[in-house]
N, C-alpha and C. Protein backbone atom coordinates (compact mmCIF):
# COMPACT_ATOMS: atom_id res chain seq x y z
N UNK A 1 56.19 47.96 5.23
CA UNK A 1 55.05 47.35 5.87
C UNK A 1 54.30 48.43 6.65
N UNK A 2 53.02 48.98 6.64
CA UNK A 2 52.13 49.66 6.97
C UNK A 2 52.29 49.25 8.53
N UNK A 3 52.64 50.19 9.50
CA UNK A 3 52.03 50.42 10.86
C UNK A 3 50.57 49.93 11.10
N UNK A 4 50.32 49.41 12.65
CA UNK A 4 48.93 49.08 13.12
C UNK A 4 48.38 48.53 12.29
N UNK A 5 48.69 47.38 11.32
CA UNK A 5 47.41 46.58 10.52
C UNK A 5 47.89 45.12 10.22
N UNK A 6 48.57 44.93 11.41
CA UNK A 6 48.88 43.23 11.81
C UNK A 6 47.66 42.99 12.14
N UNK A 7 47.67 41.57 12.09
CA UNK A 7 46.57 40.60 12.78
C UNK A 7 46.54 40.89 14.10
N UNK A 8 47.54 41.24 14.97
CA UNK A 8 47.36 41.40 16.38
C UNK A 8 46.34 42.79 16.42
N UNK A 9 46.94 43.74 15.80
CA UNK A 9 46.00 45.00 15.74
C UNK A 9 44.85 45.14 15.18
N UNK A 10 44.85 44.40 14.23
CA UNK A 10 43.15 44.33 13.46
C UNK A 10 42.79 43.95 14.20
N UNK A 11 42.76 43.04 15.34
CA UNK A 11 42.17 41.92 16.26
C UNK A 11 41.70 42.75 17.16
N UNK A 12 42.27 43.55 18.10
CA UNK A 12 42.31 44.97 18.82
C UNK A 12 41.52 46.22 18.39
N UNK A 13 41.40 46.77 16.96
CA UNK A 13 40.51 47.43 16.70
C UNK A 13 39.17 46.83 16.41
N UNK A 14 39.03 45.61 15.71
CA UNK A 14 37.85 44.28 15.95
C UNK A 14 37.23 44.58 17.01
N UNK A 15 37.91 44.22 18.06
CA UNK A 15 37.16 44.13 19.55
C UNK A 15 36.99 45.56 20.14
N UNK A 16 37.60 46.18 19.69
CA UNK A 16 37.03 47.81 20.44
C UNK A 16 36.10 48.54 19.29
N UNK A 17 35.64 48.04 18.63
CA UNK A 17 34.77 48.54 17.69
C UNK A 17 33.51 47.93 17.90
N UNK A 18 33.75 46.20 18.23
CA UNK A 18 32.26 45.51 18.98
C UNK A 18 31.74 45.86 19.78
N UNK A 19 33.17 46.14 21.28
CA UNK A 19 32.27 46.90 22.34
C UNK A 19 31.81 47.98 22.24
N UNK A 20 32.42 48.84 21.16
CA UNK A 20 31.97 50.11 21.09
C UNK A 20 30.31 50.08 20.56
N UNK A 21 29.73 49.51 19.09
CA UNK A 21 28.74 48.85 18.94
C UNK A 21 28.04 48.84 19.59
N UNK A 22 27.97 47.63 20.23
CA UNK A 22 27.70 46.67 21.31
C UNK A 22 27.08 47.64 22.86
N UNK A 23 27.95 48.32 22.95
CA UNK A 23 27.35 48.49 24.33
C UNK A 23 27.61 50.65 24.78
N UNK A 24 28.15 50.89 23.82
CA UNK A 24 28.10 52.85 23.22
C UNK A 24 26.86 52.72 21.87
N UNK A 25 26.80 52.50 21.33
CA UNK A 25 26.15 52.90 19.96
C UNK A 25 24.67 52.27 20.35
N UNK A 26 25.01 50.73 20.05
CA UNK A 26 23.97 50.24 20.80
C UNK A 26 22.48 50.05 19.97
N UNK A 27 22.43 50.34 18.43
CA UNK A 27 20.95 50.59 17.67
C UNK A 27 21.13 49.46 17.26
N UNK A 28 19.84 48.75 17.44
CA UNK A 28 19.58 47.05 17.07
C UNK A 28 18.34 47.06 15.92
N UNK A 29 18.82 46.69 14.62
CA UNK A 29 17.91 46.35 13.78
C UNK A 29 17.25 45.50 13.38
N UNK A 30 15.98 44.61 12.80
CA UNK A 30 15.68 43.18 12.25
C UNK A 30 16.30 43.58 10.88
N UNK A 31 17.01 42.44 10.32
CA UNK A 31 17.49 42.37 9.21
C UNK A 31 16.42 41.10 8.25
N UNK A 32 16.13 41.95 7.39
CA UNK A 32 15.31 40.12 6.48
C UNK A 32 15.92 40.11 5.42
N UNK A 33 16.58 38.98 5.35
CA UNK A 33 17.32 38.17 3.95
C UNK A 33 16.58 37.78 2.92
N UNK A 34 16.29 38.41 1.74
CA UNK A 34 15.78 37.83 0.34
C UNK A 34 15.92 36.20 0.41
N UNK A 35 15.15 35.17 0.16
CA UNK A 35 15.27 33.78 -0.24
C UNK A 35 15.33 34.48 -1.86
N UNK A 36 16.21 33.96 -2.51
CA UNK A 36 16.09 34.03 -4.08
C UNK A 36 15.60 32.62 -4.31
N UNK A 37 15.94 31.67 -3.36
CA UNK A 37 15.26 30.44 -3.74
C UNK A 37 13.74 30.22 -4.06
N UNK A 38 13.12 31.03 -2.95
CA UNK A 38 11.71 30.93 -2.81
C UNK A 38 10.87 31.60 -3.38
N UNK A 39 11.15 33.00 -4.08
CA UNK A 39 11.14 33.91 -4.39
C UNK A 39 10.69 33.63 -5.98
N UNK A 40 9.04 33.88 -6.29
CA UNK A 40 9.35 33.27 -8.00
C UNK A 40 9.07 34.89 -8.48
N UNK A 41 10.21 35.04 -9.62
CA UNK A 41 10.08 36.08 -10.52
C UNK A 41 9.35 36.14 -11.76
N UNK A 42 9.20 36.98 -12.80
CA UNK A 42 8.57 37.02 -14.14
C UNK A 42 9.72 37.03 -14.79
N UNK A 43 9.67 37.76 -15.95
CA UNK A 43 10.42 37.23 -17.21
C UNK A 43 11.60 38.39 -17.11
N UNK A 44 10.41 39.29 -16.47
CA UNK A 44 11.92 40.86 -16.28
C UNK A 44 12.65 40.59 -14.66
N UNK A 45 12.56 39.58 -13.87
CA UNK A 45 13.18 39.29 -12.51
C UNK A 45 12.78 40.13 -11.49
N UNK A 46 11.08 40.58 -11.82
CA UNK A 46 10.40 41.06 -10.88
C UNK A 46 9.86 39.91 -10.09
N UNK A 47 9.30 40.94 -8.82
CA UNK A 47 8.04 39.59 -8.25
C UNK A 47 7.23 40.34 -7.20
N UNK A 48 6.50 40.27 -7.14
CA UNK A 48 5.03 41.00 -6.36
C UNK A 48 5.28 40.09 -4.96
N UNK A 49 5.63 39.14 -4.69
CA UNK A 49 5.74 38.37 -3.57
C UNK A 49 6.90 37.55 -3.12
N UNK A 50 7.83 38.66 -2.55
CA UNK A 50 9.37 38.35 -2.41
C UNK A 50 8.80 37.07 -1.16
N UNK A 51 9.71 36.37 -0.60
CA UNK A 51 10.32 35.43 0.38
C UNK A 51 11.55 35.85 0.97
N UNK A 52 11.14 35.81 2.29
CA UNK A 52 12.39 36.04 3.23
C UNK A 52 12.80 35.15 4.16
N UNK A 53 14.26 34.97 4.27
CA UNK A 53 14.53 34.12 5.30
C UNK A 53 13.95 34.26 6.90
N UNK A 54 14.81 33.78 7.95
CA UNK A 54 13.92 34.35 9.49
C UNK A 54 14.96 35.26 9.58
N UNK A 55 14.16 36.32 10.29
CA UNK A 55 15.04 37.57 10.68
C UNK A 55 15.76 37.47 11.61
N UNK A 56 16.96 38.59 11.22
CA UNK A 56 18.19 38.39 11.91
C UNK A 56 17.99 39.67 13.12
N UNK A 57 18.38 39.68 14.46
CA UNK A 57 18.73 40.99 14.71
C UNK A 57 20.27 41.62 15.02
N UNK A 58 20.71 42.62 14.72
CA UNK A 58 22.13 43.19 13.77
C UNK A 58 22.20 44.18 15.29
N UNK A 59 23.57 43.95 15.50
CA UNK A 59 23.44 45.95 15.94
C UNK A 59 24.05 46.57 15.06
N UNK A 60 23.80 48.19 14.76
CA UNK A 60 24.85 48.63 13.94
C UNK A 60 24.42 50.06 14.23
N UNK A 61 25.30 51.23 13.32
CA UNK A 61 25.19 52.40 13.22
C UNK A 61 24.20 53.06 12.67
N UNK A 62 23.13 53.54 12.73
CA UNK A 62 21.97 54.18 11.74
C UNK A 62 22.16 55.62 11.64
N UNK A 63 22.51 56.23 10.30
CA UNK A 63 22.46 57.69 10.14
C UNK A 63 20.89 57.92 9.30
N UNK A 64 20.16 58.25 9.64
CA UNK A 64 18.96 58.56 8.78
C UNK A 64 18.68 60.27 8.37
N UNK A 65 18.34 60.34 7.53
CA UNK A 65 18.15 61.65 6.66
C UNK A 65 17.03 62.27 7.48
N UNK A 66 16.31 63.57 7.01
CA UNK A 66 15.22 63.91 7.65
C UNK A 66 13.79 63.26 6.30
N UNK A 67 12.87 62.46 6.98
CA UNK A 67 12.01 61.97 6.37
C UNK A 67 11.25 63.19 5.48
N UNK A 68 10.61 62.97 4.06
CA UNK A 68 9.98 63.77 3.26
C UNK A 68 8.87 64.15 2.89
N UNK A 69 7.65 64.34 3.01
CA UNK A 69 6.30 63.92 2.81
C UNK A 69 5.83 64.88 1.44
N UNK A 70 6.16 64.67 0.57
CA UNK A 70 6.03 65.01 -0.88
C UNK A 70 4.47 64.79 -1.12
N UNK A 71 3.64 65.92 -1.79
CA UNK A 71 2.10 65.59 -2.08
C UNK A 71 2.13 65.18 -3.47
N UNK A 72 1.90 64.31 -4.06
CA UNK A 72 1.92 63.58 -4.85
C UNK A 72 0.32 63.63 -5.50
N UNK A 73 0.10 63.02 -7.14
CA UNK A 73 -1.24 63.03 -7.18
C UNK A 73 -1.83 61.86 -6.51
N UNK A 74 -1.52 60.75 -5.95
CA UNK A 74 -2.30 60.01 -5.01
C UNK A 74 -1.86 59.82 -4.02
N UNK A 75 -1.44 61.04 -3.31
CA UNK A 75 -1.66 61.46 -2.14
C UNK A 75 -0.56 61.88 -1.20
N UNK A 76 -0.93 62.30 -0.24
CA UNK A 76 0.54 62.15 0.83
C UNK A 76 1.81 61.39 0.95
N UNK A 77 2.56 60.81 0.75
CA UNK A 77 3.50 60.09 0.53
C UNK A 77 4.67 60.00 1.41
N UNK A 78 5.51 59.82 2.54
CA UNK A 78 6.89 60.03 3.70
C UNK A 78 7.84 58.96 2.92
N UNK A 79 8.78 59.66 2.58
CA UNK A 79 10.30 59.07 1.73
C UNK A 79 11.05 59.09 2.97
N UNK A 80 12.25 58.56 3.13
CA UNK A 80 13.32 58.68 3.69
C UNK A 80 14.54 58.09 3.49
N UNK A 81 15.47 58.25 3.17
CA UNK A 81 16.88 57.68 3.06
C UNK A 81 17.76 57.36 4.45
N UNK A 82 17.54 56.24 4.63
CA UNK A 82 18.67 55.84 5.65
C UNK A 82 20.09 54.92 5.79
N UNK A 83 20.76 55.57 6.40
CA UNK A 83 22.27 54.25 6.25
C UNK A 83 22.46 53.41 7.03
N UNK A 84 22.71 52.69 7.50
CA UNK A 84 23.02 51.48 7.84
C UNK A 84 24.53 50.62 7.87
N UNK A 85 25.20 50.89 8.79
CA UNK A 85 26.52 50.26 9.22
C UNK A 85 26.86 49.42 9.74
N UNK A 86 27.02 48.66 9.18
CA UNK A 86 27.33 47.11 9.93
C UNK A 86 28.96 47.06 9.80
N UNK A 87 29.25 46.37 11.09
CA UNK A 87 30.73 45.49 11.04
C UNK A 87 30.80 44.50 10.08
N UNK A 88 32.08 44.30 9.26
CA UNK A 88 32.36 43.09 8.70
C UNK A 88 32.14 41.93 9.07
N UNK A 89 32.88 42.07 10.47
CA UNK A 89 33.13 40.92 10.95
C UNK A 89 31.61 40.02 11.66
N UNK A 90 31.12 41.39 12.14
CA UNK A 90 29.80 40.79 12.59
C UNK A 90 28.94 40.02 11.45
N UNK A 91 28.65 40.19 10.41
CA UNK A 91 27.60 39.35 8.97
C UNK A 91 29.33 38.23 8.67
N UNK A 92 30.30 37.97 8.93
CA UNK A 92 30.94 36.96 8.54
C UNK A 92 30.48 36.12 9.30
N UNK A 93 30.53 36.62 10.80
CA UNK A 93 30.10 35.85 11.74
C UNK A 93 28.88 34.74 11.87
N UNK A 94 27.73 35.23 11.24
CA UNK A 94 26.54 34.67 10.99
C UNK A 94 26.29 34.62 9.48
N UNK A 95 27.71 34.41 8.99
CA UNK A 95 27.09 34.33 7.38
C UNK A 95 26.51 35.47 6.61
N UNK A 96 26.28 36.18 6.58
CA UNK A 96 25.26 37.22 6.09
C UNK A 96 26.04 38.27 5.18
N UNK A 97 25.51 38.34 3.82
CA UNK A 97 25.54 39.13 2.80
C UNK A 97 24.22 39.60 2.05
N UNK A 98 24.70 41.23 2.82
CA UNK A 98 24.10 41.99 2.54
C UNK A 98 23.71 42.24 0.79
N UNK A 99 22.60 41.74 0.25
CA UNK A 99 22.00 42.53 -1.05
C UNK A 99 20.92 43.02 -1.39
N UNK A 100 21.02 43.79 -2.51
CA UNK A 100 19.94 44.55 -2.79
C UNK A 100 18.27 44.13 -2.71
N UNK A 101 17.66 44.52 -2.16
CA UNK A 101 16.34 43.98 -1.96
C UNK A 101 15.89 43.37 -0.46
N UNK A 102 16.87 42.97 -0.02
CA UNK A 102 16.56 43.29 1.81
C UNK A 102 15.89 43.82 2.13
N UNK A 103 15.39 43.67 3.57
CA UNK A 103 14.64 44.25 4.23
C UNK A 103 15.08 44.67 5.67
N UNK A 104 15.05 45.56 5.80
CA UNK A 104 15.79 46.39 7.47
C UNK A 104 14.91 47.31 8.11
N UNK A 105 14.48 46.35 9.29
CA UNK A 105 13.40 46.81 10.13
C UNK A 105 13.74 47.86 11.26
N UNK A 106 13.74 48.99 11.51
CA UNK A 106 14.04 50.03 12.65
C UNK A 106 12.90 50.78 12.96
N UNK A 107 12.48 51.06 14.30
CA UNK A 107 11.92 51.75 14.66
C UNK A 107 10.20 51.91 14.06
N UNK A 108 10.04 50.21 14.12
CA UNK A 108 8.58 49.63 13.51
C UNK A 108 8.51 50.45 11.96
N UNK A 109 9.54 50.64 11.47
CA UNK A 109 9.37 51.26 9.44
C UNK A 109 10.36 50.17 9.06
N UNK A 110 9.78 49.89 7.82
CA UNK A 110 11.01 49.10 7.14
C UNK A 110 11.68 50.18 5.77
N UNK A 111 12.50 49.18 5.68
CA UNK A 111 13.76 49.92 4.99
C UNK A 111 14.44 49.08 3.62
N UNK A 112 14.08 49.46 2.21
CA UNK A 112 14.95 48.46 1.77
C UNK A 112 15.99 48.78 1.34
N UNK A 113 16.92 47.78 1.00
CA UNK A 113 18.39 47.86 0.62
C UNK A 113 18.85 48.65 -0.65
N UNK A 114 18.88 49.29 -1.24
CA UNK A 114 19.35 49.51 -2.48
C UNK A 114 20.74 49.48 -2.80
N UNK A 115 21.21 49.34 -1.92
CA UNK A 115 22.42 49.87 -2.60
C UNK A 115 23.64 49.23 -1.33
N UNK A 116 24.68 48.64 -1.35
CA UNK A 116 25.86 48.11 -0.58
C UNK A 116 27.28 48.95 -0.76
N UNK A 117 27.49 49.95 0.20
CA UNK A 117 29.32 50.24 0.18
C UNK A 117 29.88 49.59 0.79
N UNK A 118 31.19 49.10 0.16
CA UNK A 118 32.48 48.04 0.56
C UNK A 118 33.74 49.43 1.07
N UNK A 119 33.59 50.04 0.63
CA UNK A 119 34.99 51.21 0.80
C UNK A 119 35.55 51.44 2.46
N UNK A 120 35.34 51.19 3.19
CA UNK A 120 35.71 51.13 4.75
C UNK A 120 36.57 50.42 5.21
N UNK A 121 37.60 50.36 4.68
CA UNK A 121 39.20 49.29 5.06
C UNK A 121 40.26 50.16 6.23
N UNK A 122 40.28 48.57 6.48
CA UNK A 122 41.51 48.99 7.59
C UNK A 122 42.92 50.02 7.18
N UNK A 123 42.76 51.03 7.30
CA UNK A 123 44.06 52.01 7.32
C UNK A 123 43.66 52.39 5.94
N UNK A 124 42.68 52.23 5.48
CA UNK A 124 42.17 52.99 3.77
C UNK A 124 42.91 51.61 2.65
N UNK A 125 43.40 50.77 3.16
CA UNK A 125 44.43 50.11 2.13
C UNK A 125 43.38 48.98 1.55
N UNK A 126 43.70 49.00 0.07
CA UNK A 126 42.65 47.70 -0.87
C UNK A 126 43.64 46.54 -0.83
N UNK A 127 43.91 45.80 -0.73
CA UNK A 127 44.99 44.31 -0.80
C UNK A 127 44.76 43.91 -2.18
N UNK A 128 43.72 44.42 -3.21
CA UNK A 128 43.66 43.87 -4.95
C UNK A 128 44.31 45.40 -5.29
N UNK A 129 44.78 46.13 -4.68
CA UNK A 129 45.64 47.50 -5.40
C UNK A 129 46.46 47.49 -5.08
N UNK A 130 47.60 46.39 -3.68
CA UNK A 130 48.72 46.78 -3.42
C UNK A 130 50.16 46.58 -4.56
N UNK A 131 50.74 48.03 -4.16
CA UNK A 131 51.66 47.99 -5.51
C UNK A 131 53.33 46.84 -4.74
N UNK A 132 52.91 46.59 -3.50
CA UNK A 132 54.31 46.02 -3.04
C UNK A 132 53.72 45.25 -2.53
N UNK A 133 54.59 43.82 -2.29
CA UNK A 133 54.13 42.71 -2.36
C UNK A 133 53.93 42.68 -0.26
N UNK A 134 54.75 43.16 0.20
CA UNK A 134 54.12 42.78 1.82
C UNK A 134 52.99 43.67 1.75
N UNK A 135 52.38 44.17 1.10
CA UNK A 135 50.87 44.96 1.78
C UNK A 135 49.88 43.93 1.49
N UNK A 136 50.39 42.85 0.47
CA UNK A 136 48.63 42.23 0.43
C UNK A 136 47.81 42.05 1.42
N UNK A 137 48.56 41.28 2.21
CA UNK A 137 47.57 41.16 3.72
C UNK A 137 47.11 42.43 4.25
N UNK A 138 47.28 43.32 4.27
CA UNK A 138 46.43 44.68 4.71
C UNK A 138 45.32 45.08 4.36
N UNK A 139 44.29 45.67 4.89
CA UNK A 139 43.33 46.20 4.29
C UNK A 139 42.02 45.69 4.26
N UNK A 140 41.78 44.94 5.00
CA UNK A 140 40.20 44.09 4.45
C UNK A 140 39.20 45.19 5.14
N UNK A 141 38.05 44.34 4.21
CA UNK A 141 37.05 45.58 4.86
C UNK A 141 36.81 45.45 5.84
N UNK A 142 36.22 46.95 6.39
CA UNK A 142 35.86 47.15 8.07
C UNK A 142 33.92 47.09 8.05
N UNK A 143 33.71 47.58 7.55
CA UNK A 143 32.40 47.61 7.28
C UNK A 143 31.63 47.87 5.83
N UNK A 144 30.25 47.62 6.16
CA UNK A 144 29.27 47.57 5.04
C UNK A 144 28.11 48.36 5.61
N UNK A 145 28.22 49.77 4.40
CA UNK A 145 27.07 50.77 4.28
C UNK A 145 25.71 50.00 3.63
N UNK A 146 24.59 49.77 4.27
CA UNK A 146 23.47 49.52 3.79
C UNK A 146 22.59 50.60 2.96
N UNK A 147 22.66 51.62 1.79
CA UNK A 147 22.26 52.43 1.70
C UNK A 147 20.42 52.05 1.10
N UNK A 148 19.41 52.31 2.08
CA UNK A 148 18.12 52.02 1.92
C UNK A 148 17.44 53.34 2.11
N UNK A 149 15.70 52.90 1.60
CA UNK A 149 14.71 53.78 1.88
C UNK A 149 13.88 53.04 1.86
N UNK A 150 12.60 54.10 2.63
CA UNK A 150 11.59 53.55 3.75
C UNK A 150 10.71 53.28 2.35
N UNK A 151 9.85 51.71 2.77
CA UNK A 151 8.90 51.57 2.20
C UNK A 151 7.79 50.68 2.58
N UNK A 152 6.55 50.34 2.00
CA UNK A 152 5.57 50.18 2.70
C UNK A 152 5.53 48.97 3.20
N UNK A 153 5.13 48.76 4.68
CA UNK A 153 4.86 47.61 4.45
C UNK A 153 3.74 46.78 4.09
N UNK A 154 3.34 47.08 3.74
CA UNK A 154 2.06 46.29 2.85
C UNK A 154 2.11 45.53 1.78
N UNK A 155 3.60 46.03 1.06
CA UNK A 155 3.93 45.07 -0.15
C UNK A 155 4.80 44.06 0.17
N UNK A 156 5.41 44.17 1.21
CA UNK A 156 6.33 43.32 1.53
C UNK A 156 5.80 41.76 2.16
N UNK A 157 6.15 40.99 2.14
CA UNK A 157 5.35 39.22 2.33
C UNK A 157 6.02 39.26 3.89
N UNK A 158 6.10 40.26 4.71
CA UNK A 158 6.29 39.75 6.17
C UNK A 158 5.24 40.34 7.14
N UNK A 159 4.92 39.28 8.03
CA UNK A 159 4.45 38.84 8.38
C UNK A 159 4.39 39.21 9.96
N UNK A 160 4.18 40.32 11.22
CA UNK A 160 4.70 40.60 12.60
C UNK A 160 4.40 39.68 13.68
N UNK A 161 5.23 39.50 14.36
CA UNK A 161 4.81 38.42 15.59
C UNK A 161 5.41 38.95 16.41
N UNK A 162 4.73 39.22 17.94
CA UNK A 162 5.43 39.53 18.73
C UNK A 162 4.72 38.59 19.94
């Protein structure tokens, strides 16, 4: 049986990872949820006029790249790749699964989702790979990498209110 990855201890690194969050880290994002409901596509599961649920605000970790401004033939252009770390436990909490096509608001730029990492488990351990039967319970994920880049908002169907 794996050291430190009881329920008492997951519970313990849980809560010192919120406060840590929470009140050390401290970067608060708007999160906007795709409606797939609302959302009408074409024939290839595009759509010029996504729908979003009401925005969430997240705290989490932001590593951002250095932004790019590539001259392009129509024109100036600023790229950027940013990550995005959320707690597990925090999007169980309020429901929330993270997918592709999101929208993640920081620092008045938005951000969309491309891409979701699961790989961040407690003590590195997967519970669908354990080769001995007491590890199943070990291992759930700790967090979710949002891997996005900046894009305009002009195409996006939201809407600012302050």
């Amino acid at each position: 049986m794996p050291l430190y990855t009881s329920g008492r201890d997951r519970s313990f690194f849980r809560h010192a990872n919120r406060e840590m969050m929470r009140k050390i880290v401290s970067q608060e994002v708007i999160y906007y949820k795709i409606s797939l409901s609302e959302t009408v596509v074409n024939v290839f599961g595009e759509s010029k006029n996504k729908m979003y649920h009401q925005p969430v605000l997240l705290v989490c970790s932001i590593i951002p790249e250095d932004p790019d401004s590539p001259l392009l033939e129509t024109g100036l252009t600023t790229t950027q790749q940013v990550d995005f770390r959320f707690l597990t436990s925090d999007l169980i909490e309020i429901n929330l699964v993270p997918e592709k096509g999101d929208i993640i608001m920081w620092e008045e730029n938005y951000y969309e989702v491309d891409n979701m990492v699961y790989n961040q488990r407690v003590m590195g351990k997967n519970p669908d790979y354990s080769i001995e039967s007491d590890n199943e319970e070990y291992g759930e994920a700790w967090s979710v990498i949002c891997k996005s880049h900046l894009t305009k908002p002009n195409k996006l169907n939201i809407i600012k209110s302050r």
